[in-house]
PDB file of N, CA and C in Angstrom:
ATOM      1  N   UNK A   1      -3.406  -7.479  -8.525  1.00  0.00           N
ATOM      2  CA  UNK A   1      -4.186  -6.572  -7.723  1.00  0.00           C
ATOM      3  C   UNK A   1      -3.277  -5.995  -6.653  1.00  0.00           C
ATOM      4  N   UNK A   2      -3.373  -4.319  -6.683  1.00  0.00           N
ATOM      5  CA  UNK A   2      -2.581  -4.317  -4.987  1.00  0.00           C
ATOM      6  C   UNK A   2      -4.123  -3.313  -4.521  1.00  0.00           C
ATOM      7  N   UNK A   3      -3.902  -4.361  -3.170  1.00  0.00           N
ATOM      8  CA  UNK A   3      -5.089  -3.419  -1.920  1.00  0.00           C
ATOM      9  C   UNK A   3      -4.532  -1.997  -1.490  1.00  0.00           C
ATOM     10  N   UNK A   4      -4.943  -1.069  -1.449  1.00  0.00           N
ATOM     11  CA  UNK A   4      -4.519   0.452  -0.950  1.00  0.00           C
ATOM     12  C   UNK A   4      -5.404   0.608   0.197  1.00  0.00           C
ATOM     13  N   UNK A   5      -4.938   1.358   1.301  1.00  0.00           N
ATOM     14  CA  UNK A   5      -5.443   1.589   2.495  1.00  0.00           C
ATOM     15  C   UNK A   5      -5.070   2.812   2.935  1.00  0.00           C
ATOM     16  N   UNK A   6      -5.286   3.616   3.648  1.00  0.00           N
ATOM     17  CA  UNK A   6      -5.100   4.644   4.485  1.00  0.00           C
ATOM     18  C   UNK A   6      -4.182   3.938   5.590  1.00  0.00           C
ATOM     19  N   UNK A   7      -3.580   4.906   6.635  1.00  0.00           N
ATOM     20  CA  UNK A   7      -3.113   4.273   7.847  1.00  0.00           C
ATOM     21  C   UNK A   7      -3.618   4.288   9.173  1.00  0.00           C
ATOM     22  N   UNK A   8      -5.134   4.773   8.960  1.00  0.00           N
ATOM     23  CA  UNK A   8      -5.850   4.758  10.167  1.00  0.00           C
ATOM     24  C   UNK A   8      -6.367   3.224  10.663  1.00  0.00           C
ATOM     25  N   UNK A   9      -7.005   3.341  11.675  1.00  0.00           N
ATOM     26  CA  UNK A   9      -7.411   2.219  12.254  1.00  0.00           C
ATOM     27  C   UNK A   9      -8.479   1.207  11.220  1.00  0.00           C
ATOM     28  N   UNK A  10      -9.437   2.694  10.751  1.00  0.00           N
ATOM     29  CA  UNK A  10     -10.645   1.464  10.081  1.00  0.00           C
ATOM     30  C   UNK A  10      -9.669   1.316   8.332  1.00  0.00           C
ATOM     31  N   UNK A  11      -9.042   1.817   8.026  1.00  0.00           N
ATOM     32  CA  UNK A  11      -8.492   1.552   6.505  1.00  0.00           C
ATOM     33  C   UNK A  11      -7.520   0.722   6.740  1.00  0.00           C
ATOM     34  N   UNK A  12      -6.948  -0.026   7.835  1.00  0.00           N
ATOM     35  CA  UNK A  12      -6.015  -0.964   7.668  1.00  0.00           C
ATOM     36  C   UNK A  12      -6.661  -2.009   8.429  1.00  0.00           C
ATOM     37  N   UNK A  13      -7.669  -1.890   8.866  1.00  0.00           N
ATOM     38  CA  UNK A  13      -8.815  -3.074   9.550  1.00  0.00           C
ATOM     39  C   UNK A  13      -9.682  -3.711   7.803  1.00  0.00           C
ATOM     40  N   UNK A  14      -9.736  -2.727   7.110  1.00  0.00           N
ATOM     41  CA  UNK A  14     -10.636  -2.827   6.013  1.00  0.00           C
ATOM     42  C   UNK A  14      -9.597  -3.975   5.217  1.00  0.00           C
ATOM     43  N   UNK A  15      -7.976  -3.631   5.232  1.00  0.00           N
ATOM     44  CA  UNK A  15      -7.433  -3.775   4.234  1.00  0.00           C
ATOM     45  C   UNK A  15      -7.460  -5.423   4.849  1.00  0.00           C
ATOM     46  N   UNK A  16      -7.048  -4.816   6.046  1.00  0.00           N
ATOM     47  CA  UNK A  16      -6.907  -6.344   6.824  1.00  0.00           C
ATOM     48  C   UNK A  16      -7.891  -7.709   6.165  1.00  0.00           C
ATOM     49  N   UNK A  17      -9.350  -7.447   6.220  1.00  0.00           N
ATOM     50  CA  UNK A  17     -10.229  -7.951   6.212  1.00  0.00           C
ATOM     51  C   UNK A  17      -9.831  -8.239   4.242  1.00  0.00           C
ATOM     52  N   UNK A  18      -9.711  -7.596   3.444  1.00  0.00           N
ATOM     53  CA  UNK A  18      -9.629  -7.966   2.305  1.00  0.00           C
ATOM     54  C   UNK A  18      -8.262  -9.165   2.039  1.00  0.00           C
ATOM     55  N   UNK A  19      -7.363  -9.003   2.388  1.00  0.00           N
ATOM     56  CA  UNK A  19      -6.303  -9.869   2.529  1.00  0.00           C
ATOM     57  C   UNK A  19      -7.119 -11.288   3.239  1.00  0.00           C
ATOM     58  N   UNK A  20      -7.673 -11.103   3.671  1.00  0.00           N
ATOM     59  CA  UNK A  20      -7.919 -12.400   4.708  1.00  0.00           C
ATOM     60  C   UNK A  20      -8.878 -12.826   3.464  1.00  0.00           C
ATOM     61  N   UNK A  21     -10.111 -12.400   2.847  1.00  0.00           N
ATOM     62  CA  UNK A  21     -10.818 -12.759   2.008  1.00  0.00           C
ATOM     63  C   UNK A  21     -10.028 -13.497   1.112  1.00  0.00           C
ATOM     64  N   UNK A  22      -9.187 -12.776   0.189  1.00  0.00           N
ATOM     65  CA  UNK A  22      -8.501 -12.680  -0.883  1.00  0.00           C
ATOM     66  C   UNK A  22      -7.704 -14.091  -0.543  1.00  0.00           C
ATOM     67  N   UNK A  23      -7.127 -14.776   0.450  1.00  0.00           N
ATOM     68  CA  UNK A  23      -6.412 -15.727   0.688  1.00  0.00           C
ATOM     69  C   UNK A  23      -7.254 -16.777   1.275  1.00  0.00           C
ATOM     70  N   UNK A  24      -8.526 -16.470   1.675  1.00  0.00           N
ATOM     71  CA  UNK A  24      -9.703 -17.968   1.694  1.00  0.00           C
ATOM     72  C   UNK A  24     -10.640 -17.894   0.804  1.00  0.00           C
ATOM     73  N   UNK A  25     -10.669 -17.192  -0.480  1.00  0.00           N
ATOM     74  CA  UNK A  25     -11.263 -17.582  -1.311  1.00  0.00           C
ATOM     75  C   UNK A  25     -11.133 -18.201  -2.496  1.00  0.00           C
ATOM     76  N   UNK A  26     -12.230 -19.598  -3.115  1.00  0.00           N
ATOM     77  CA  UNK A  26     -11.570 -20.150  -4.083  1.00  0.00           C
ATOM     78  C   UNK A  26     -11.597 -18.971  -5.074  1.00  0.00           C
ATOM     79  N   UNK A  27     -12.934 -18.347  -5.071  1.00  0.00           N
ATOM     80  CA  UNK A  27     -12.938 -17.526  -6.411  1.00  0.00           C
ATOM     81  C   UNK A  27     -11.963 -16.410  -6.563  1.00  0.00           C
ATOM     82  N   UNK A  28     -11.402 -16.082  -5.535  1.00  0.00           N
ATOM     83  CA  UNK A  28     -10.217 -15.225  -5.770  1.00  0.00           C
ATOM     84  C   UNK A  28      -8.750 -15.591  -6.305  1.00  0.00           C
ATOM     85  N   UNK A  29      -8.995 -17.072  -6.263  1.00  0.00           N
ATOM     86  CA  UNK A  29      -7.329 -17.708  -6.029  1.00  0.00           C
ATOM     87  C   UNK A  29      -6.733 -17.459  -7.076  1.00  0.00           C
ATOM     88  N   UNK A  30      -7.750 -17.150  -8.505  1.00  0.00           N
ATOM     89  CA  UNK A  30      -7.040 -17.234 -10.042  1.00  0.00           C
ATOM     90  C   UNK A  30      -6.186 -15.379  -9.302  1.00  0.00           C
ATOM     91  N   UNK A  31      -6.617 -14.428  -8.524  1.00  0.00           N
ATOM     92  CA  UNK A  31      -6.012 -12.975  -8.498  1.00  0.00           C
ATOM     93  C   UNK A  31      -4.602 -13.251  -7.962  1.00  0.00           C
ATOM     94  N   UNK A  32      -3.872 -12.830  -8.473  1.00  0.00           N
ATOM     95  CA  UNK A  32      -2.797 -12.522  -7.973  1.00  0.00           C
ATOM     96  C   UNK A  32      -2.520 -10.777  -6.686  1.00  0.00           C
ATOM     97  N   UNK A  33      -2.753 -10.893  -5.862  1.00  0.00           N
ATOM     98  CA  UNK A  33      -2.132 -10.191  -5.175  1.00  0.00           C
ATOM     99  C   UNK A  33      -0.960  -9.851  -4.750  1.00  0.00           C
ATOM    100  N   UNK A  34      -0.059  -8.560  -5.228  1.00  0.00           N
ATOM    101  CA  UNK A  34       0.728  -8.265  -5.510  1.00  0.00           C
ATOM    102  C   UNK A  34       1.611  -7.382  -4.513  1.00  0.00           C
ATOM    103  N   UNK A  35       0.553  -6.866  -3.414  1.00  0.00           N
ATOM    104  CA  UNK A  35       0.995  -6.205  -2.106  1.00  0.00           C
ATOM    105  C   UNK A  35       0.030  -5.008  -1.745  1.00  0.00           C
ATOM    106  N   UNK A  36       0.156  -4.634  -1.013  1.00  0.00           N
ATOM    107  CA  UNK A  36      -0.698  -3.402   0.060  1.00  0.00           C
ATOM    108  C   UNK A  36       0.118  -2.404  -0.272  1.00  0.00           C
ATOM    109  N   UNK A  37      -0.256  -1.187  -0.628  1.00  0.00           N
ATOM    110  CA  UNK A  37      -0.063   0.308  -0.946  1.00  0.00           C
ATOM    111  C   UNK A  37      -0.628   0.937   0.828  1.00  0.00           C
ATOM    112  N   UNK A  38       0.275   1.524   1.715  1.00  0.00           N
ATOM    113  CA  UNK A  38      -0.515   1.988   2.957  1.00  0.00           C
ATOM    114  C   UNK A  38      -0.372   3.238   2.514  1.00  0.00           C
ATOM    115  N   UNK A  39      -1.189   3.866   2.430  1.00  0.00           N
ATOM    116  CA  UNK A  39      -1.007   5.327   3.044  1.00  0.00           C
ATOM    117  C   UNK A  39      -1.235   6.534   3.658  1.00  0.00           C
ATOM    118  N   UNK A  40      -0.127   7.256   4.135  1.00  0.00           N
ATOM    119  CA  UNK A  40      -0.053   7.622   5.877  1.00  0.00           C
ATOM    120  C   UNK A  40      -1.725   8.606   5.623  1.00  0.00           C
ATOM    121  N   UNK A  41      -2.243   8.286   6.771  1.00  0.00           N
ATOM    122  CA  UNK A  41      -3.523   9.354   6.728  1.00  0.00           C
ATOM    123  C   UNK A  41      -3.372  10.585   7.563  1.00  0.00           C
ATOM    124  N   UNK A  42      -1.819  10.567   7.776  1.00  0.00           N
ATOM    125  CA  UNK A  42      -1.895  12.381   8.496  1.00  0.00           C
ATOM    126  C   UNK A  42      -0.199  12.387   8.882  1.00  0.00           C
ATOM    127  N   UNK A  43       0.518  13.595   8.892  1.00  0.00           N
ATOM    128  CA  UNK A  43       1.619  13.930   8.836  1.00  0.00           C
ATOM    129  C   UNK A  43       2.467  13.383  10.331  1.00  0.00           C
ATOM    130  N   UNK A  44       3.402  12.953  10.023  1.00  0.00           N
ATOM    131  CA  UNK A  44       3.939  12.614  11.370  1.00  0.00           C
ATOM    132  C   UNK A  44       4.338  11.315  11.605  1.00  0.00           C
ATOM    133  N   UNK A  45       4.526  10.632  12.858  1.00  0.00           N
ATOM    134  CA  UNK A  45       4.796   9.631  12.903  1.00  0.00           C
ATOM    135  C   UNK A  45       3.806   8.768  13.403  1.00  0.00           C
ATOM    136  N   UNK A  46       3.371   7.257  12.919  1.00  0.00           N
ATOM    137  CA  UNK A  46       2.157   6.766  13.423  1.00  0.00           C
ATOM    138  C   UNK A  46       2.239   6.044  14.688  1.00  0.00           C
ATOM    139  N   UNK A  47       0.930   6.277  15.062  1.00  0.00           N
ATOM    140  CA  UNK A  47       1.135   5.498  16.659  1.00  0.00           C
ATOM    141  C   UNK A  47       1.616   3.956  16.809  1.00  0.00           C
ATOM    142  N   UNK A  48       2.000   3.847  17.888  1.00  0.00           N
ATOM    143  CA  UNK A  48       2.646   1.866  17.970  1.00  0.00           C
ATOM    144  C   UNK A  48       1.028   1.343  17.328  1.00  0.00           C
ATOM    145  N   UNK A  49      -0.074   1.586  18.338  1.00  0.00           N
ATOM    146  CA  UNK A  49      -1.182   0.378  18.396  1.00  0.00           C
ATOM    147  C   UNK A  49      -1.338   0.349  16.509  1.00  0.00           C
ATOM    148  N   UNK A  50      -1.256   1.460  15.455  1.00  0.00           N
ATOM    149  CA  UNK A  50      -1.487   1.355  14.413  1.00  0.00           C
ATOM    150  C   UNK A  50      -0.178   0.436  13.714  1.00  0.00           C
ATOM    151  N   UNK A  51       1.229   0.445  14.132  1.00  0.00           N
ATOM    152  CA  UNK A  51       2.564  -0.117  13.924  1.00  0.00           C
ATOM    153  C   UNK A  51       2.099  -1.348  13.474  1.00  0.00           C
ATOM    154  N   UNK A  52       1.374  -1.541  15.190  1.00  0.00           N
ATOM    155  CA  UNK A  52       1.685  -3.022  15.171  1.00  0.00           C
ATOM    156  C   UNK A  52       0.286  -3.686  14.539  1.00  0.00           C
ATOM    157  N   UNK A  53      -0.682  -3.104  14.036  1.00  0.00           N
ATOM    158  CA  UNK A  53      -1.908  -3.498  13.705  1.00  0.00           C
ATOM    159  C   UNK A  53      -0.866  -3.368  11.566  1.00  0.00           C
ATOM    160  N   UNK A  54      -0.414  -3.129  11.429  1.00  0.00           N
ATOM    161  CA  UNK A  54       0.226  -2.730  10.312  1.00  0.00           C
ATOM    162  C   UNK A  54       1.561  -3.920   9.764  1.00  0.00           C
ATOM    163  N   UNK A  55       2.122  -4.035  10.998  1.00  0.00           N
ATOM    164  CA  UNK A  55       3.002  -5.406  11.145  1.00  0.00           C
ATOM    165  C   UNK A  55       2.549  -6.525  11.256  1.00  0.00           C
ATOM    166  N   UNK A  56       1.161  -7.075  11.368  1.00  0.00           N
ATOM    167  CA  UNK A  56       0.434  -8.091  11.616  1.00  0.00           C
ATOM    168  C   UNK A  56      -0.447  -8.571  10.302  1.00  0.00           C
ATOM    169  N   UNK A  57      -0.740  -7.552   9.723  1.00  0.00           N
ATOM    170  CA  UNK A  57      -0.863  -7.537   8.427  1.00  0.00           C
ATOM    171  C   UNK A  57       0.052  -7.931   7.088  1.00  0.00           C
ATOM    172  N   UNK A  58       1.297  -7.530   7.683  1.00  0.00           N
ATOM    173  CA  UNK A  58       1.732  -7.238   6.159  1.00  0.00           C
ATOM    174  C   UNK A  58       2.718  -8.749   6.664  1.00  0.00           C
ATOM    175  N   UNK A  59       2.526  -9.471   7.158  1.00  0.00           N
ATOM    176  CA  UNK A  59       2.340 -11.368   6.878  1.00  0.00           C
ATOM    177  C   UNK A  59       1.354 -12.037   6.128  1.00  0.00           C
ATOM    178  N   UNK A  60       0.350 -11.065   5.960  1.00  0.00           N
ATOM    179  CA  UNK A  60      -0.337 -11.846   4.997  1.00  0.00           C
ATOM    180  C   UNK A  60      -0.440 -10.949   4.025  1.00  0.00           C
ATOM    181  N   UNK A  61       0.151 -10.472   3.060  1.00  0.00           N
ATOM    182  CA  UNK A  61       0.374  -9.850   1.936  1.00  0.00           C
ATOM    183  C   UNK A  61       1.972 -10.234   1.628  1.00  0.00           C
ATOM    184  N   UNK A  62       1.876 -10.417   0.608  1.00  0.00           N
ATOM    185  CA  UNK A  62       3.332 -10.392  -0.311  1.00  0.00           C
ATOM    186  C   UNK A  62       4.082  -9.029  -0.326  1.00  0.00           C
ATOM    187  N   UNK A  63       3.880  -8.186   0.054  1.00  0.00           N
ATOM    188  CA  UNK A  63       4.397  -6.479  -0.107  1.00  0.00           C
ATOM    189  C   UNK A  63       3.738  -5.809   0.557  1.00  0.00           C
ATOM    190  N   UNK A  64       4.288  -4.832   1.264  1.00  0.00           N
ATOM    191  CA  UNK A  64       3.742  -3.623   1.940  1.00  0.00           C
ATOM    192  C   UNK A  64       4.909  -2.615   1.338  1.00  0.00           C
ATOM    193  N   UNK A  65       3.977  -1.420   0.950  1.00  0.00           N
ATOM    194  CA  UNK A  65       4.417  -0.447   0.511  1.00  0.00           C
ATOM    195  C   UNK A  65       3.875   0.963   1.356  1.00  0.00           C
ATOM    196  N   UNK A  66       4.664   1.443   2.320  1.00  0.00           N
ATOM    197  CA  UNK A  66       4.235   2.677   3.260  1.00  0.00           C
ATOM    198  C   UNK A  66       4.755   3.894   2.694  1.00  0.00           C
ATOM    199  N   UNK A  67       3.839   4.419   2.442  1.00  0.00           N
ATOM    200  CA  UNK A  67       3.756   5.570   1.890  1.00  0.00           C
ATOM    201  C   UNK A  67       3.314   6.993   2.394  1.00  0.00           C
ATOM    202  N   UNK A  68       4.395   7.605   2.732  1.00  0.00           N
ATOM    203  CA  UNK A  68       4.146   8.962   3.684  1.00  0.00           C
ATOM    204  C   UNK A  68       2.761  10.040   2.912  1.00  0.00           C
ATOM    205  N   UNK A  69       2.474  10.892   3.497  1.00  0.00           N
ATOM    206  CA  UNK A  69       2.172  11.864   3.969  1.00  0.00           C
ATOM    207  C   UNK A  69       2.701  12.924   2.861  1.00  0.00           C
ATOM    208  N   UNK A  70       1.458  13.453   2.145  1.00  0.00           N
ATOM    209  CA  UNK A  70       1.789  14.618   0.919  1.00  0.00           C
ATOM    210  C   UNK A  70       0.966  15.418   0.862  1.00  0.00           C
ATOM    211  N   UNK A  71       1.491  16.307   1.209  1.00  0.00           N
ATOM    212  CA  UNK A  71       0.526  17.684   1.758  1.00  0.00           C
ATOM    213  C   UNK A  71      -0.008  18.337   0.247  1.00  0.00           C
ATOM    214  N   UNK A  72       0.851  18.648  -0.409  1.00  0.00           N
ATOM    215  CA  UNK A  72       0.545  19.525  -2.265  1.00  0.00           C
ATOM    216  C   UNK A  72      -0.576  18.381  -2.333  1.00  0.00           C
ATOM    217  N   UNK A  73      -0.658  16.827  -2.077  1.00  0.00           N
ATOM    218  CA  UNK A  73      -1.809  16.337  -3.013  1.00  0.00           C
ATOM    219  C   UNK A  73      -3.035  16.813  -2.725  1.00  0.00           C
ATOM    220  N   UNK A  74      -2.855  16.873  -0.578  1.00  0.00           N
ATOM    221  CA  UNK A  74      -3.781  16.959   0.012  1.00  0.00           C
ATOM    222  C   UNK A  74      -4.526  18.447  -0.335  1.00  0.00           C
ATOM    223  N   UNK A  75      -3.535  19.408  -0.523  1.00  0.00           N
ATOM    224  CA  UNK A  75      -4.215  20.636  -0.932  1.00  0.00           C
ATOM    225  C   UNK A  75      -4.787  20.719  -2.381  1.00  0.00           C
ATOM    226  N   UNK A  76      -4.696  19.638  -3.151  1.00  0.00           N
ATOM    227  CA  UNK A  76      -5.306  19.823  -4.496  1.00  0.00           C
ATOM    228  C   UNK A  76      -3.989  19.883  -5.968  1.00  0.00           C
ATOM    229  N   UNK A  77      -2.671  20.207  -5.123  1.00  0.00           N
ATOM    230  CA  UNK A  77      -1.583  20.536  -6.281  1.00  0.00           C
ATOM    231  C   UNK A  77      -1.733  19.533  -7.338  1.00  0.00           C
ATOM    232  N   UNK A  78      -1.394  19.981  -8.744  1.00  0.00           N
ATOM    233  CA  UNK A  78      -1.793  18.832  -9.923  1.00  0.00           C
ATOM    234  C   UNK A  78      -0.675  17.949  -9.559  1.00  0.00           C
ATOM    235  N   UNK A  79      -0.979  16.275  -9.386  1.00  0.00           N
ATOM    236  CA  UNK A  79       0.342  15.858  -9.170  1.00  0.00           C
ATOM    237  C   UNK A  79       1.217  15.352 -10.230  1.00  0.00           C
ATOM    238  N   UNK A  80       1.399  16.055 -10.843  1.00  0.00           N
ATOM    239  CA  UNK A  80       2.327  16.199 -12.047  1.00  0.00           C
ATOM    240  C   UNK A  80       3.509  16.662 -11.779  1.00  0.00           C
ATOM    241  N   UNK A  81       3.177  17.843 -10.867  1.00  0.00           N
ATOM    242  CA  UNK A  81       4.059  18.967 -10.236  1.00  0.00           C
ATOM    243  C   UNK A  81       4.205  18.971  -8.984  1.00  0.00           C
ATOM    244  N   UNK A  82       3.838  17.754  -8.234  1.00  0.00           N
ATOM    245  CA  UNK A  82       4.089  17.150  -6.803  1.00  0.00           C
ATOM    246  C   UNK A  82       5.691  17.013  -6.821  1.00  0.00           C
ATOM    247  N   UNK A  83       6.649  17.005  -6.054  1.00  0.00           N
ATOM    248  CA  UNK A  83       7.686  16.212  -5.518  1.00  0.00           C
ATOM    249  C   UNK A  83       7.205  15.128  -4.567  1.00  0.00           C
ATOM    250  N   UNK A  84       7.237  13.528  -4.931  1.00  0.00           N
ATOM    251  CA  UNK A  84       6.888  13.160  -4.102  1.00  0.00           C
ATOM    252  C   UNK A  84       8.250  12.082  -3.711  1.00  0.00           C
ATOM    253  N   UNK A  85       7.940  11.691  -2.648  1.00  0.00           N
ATOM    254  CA  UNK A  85       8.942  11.180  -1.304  1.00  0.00           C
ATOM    255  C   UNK A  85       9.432   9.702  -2.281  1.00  0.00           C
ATOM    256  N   UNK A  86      10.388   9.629  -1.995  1.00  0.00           N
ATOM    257  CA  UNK A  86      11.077   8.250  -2.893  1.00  0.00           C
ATOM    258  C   UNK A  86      10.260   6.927  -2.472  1.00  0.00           C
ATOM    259  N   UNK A  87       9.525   7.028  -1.258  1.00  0.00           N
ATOM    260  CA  UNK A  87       9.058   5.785  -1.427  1.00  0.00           C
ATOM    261  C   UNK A  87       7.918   5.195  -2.377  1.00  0.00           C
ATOM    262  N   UNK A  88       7.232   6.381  -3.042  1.00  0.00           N
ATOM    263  CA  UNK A  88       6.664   6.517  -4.293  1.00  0.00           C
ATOM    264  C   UNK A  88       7.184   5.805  -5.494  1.00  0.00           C
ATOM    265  N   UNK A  89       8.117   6.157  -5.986  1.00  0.00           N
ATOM    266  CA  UNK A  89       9.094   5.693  -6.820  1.00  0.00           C
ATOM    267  C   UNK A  89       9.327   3.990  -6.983  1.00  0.00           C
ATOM    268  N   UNK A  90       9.403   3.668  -5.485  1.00  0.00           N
ATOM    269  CA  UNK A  90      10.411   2.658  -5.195  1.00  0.00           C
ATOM    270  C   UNK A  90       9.091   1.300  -5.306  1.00  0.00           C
ATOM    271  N   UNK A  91       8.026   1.942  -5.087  1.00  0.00           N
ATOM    272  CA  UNK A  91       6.722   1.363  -5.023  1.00  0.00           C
ATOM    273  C   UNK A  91       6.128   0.965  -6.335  1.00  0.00           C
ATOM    274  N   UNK A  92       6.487   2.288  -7.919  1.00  0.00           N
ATOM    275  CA  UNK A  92       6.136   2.016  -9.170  1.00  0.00           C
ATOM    276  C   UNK A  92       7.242   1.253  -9.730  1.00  0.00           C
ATOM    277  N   UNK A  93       8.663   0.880  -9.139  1.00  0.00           N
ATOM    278  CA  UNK A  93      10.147  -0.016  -9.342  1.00  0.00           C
ATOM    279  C   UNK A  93       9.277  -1.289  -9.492  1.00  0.00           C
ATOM    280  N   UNK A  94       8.908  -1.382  -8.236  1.00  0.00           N
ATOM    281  CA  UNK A  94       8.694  -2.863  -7.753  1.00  0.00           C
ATOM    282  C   UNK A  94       7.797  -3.201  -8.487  1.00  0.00           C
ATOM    283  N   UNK A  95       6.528  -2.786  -8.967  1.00  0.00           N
ATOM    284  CA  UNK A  95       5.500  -2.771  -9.434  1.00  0.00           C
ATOM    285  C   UNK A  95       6.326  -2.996 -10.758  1.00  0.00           C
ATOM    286  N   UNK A  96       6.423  -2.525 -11.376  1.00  0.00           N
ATOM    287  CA  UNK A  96       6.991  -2.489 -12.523  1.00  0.00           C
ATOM    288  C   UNK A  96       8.132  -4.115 -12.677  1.00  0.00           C
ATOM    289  N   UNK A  97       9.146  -4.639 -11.973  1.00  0.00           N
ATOM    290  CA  UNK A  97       9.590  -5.547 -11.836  1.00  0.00           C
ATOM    291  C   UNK A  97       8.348  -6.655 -11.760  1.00  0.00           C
ATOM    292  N   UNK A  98       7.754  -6.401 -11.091  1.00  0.00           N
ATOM    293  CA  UNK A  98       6.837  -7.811 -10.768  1.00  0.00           C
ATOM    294  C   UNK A  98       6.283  -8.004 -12.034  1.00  0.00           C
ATOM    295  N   UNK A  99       5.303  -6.819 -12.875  1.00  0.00           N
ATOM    296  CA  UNK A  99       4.796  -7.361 -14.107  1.00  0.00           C
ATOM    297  C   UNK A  99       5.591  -7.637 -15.240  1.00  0.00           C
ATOM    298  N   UNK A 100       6.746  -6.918 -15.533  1.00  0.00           N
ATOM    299  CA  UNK A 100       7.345  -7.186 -16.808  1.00  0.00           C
ATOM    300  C   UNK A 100       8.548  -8.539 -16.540  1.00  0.00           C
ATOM    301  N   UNK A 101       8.582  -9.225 -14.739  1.00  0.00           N
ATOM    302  CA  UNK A 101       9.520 -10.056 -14.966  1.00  0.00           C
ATOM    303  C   UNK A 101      11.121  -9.589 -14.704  1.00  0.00           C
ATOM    304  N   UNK A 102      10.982  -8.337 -14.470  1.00  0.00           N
ATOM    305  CA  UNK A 102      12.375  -7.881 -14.088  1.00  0.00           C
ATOM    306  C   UNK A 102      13.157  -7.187 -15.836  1.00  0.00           C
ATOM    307  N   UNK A 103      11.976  -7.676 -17.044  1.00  0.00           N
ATOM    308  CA  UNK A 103      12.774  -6.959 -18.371  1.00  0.00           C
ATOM    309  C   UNK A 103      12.597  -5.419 -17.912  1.00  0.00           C
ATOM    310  N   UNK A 104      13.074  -5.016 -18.691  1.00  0.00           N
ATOM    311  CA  UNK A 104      13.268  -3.105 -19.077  1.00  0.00           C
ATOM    312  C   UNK A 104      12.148  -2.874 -19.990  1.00  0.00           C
ATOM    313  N   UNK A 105      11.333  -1.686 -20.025  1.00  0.00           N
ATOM    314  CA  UNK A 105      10.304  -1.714 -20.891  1.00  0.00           C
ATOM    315  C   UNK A 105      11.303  -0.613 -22.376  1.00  0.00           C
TER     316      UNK A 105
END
């Protein structure tokens, strides 16, 4: 499972709250959680109080993956034909390592 969040206050309070579930529950324990997908909910740089509400979190997740700000998605562009920011990429790497074990598909 990875949790996805926005980077506002209530989508990383939300995510917050699922991580905390996800790690005191028995019935969850068979899930593997695999890391947090953040992403940015508006262009720019994010405020500290969100930083550090973001850094406090991602101790209890195995992975945080921050993920900027993409305007073509936001306007509707097919994202086929997006350029998107390498940390995209680096996010389907990892993903990709974790399930196949590190083989090559």
């Amino acid at each position: 499972m990875v949790l996805v969040a926005r980077s506002h206050a209530h989508g990383l309070r939300a995510a917050q709250a699922a991580a905390w579930q996800w790690s005191t529950s028995a019935e969850l324990r068979p899930v593997q959680l695999l890391g947090l997908a953040v992403i940015a909910d508006a262009p720019g740089r994010r405020p500290k109080p969100l930083k550090d509400l973001l850094t406090l979190i991602s101790g209890g997740v195995p992975k945080v993956w921050d993920l900027p700000w993409v305007e073509a998605l936001r306007l509707g562009d097919p994202p086929g034909q997006v350029q998107l920011p390498a940390q995209y990429a680096a996010m389907a790497a990892d993903l990709h390592t974790i399930m196949t074990g590190g083989r090559h598909a």
